[in-house]
Protein backbone atom coordinates (compact mmCIF):
# COMPACT_ATOMS: atom_id res chain seq x y z
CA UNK A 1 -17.16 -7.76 11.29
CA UNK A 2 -19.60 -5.25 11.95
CA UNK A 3 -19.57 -2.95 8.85
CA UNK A 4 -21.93 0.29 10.93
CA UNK A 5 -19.71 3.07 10.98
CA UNK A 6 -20.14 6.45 12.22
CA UNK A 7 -19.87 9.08 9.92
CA UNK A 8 -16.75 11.88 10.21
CA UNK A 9 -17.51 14.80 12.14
CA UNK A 10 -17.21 18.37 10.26
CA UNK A 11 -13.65 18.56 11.74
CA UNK A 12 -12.48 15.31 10.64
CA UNK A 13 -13.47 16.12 7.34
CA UNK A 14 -11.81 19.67 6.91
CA UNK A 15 -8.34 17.80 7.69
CA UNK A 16 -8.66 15.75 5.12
CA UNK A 17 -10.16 18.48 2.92
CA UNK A 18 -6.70 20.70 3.52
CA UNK A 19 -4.16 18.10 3.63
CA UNK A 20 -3.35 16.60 0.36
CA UNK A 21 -1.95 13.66 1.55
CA UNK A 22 -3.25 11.11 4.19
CA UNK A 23 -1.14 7.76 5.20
CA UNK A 24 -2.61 4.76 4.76
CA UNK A 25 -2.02 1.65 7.05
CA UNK A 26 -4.27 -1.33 6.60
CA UNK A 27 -3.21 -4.58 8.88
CA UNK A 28 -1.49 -7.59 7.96
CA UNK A 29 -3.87 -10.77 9.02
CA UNK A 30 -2.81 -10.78 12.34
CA UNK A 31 -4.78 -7.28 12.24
CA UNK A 32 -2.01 -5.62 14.68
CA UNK A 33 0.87 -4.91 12.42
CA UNK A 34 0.76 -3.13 9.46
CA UNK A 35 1.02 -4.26 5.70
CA UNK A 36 2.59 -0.93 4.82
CA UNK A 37 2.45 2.54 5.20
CA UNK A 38 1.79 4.57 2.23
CA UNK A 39 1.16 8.20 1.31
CA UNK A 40 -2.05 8.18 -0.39
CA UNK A 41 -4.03 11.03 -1.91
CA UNK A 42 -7.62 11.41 -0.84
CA UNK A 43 -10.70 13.53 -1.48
CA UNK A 44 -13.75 14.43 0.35
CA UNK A 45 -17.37 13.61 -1.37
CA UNK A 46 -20.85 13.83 -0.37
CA UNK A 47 -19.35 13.91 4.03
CA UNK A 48 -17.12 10.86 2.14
CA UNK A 49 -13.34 10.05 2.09
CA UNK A 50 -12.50 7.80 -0.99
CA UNK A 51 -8.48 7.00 -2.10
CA UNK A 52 -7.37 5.46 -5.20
CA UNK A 53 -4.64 2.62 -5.35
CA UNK A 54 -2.03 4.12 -8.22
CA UNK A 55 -1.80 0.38 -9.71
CA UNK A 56 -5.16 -0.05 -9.61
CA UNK A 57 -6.13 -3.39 -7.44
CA UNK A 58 -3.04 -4.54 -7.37
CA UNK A 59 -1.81 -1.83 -5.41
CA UNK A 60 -0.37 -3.60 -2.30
CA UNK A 61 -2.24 -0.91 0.21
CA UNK A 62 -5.68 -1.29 -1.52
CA UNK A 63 -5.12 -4.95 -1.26
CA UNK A 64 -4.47 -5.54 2.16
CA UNK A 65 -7.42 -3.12 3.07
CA UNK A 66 -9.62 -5.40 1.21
CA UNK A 67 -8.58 -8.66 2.64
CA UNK A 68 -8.79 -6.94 5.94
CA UNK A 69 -11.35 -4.17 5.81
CA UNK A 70 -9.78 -2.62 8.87
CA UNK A 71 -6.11 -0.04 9.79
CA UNK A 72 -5.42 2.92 10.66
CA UNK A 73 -4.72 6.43 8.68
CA UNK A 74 -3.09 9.74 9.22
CA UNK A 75 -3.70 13.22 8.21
CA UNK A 76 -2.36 16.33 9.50
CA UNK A 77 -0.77 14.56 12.53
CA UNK A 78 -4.13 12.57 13.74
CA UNK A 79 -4.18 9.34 13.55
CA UNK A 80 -7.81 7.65 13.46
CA UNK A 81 -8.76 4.06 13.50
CA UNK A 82 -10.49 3.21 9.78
CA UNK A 83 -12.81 0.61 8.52
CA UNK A 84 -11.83 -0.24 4.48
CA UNK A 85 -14.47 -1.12 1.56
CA UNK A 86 -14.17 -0.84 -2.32
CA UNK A 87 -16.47 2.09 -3.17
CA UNK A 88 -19.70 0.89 -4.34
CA UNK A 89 -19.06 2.71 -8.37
CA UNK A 90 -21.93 4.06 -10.08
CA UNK A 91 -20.76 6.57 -13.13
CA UNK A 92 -22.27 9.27 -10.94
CA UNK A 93 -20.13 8.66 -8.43
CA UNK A 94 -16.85 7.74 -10.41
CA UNK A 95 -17.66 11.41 -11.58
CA UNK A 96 -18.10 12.64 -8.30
CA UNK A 97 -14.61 11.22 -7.14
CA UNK A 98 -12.64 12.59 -10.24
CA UNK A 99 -13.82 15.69 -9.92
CA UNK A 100 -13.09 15.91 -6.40
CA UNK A 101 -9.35 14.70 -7.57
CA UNK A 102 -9.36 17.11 -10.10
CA UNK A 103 -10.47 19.90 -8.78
CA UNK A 104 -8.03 18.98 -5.45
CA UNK A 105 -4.80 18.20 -7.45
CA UNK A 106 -4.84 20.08 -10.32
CA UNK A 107 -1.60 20.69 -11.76
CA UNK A 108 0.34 17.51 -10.27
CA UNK A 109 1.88 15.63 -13.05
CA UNK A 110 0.50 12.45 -11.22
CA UNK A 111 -3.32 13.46 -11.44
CA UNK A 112 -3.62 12.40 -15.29
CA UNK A 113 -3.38 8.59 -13.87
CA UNK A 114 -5.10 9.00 -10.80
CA UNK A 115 -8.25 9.35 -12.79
CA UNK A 116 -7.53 7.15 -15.43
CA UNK A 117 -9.50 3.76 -15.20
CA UNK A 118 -7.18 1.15 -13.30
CA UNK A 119 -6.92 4.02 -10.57
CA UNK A 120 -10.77 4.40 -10.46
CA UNK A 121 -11.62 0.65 -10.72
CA UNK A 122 -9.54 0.70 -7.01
CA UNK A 123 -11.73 3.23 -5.59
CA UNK A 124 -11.43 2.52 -1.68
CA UNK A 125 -14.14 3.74 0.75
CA UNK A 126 -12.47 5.19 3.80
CA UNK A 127 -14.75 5.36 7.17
CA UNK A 128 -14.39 5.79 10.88
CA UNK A 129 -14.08 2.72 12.90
């Protein structure tokens, strides 16, 4: 699969900068039905979408958009076609990333585990396709 994306237009990224929560659909195998559907948080770095799998990589979401690199997602009623890749981590941008959650989600009871390690260490890359 061709892994050149196009990068999210200013628009694009202001939805998912004001909506807290995008859905996440990667494909089953047979790339035209989904594995699941799940309600995912998501933050906005450097022009970048990046989600978190709450099990860490065994989350069944982050999985499947692994193994298939490919779905679709929603956010404030748009629904975009999305190619899927573990972040490539550096501390500077694991920082980056938990900022971004903090600073998105701060108060929410869940946000302590989003940023603890088995969250970050299933760090998923979300582009256009």
């Amino acid at each position: 699969m061709d892994t050149t994306t196009t990068q999210w237009t200013t628009e694009q990224l202001n939805l998912f900068l004001n909506d807290h929560t995008l859905t996440m659909k990667p494909y089953n195998p047979d790339m035209t039905t989904f594995e699941e559907e799940s309600p995912v948080w998501e933050v906005v770095v450097d022009g970048n979408v990046y989600s978190r799998g709450w099990n860490g990589q065994q989350t069944n979401w982050y999985m499947a958009a692994v193994a298939q690199n490919a779905g679709e997602i929603s956010v404030s009623d748009h629904n975009f076609a999305a190619h899927f890749e573990p972040a490539k981590r550096s501390a500077d941008l694991d920082v980056k990333i938990t900022a971004a959650y903090k600073a998105k989600y701060d108060g929410q009871r869940s946000l302590p585990k989003m940023i603890s390690e088995n969250p970050t260490a299933a760090t998923l890359h979300v582009m256009p396709r």
